[in-house]
Structure formats: structure tokens, C-alpha cells
Protein backbone atom coordinates (compact mmCIF):
# COMPACT_ATOMS: atom_id res chain seq x y z
CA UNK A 1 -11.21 8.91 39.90
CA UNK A 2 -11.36 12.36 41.07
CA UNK A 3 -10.14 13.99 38.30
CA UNK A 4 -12.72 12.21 36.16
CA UNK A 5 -15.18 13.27 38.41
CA UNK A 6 -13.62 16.76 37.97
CA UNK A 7 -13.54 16.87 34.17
CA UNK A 8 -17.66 15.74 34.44
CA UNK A 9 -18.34 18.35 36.76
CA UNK A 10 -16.78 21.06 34.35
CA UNK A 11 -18.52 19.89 31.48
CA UNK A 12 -21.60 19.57 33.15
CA UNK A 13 -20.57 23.53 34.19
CA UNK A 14 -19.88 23.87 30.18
CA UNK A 15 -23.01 22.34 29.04
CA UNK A 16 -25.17 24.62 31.23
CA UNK A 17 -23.52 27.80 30.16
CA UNK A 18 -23.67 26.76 26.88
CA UNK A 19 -27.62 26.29 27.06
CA UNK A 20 -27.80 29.54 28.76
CA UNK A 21 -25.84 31.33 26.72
CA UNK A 22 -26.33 29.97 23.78
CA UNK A 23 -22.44 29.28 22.11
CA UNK A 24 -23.10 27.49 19.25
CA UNK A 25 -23.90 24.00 17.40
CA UNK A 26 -20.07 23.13 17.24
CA UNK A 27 -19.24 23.30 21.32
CA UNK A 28 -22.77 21.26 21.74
CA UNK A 29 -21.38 18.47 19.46
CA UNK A 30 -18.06 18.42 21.02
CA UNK A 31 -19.34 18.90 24.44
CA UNK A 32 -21.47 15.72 23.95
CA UNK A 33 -18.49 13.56 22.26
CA UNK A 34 -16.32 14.95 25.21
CA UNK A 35 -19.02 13.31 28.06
CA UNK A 36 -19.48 10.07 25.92
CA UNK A 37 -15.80 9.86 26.30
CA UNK A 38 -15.15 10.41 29.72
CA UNK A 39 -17.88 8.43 30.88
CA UNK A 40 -16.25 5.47 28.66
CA UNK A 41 -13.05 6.36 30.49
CA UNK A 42 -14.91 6.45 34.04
CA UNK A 43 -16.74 2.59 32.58
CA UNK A 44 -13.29 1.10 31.69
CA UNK A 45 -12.00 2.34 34.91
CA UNK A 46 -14.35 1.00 36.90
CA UNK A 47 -14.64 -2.36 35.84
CA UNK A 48 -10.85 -2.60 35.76
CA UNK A 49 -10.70 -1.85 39.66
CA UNK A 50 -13.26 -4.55 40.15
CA UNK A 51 -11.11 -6.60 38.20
CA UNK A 52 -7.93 -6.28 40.54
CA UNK A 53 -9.83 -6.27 43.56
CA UNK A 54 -11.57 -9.70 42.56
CA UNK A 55 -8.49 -11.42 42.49
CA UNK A 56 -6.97 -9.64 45.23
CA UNK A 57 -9.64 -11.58 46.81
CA UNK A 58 -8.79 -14.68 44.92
CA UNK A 59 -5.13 -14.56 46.01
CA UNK A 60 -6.56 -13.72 49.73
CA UNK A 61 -8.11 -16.43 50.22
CA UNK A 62 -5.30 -18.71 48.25
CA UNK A 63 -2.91 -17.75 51.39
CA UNK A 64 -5.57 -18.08 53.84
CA UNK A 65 -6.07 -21.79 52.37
CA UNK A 66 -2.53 -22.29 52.06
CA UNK A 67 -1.86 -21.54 55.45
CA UNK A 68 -4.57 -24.11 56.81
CA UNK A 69 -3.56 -26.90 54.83
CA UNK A 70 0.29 -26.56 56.59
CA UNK A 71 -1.16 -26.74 60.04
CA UNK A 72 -3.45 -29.70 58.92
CA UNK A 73 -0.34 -31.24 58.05
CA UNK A 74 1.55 -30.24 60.95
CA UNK A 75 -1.25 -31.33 63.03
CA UNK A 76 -1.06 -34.61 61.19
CA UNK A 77 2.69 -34.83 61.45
CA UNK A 78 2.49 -34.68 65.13
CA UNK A 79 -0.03 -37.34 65.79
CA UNK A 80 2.43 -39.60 63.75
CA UNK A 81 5.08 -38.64 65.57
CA UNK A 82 3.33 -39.71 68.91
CA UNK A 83 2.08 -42.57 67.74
CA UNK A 84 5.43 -44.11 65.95
């Protein structure tokens, strides 16, 4: 993420030098393709980490339910145990 961040940040840098100094139609055009692009990148990324953590999550709470259902049944084995 931080070298996405870093590749903004020059082009931003780019972008500012080009409107200062004035470089030319061509390194506009592929200035602007190049931010579509990495903000696509940065998009994809994003949504892909929200992915995995969501079922991170998911498989979290799977254990976590997992683990109370064997001590309900422990729980439940014991009681039949005294009572048998």
C-alpha cells in the first residue's frame, strides 16, 4: 500500500511540474492514464483486503462457535454421566 501511495505522490509531484512548467500535451495524457490506473490498482486492492479480512472474521467466529458447542456437549455429557 505504500508504494501505491508512493507512485501517487510522485505523480501528483509530476503533474504539478508539468503545469508549472509546461512539458507538453503527451506527458498530460499519460500522466492522467497513469493516475486512473493506479487508483484502479489502489480500488482493487482495497476491496480485496476487505475481502480476506471479512472472512477472517467469518472463520473467527466459526472456531469461537465451534469451541462452545464442545463444552455444551461436555457439559451435557457430564450431567448424564451423574445422573446414569
Amino acid at each position: 500500500m505504500l508504494v501505491w501511495c508512493a507512485i501517487l505522490f510522485s505523480l501528483g509531484v509530476l503533474a504539478f511540474l508539468d503545469s508549472t512548467f509546461t512539458f507538453g500535451e503527451i506527458f498530460r495524457t499519460i500522466n492522467s492514464v497513469l493516475f486512473m490506473l493506479v487508483s484502479l490498482g489502489l480500488l482493487v486492492r482495497i476491496s480485496m483486503k476487505r475481502r480476506l479480512r471479512e472472512l477472517e472474521t467469518l472463520r473467527e467466529r466459526i472456531m469461537e462457535l465451534e469451541q462452545q458447542l464442545r463444552s455444551f456437549e461436555a457439559k451435557r455429557k457430564t450431567s448424564e454421566t451423574v445422573r446414569g
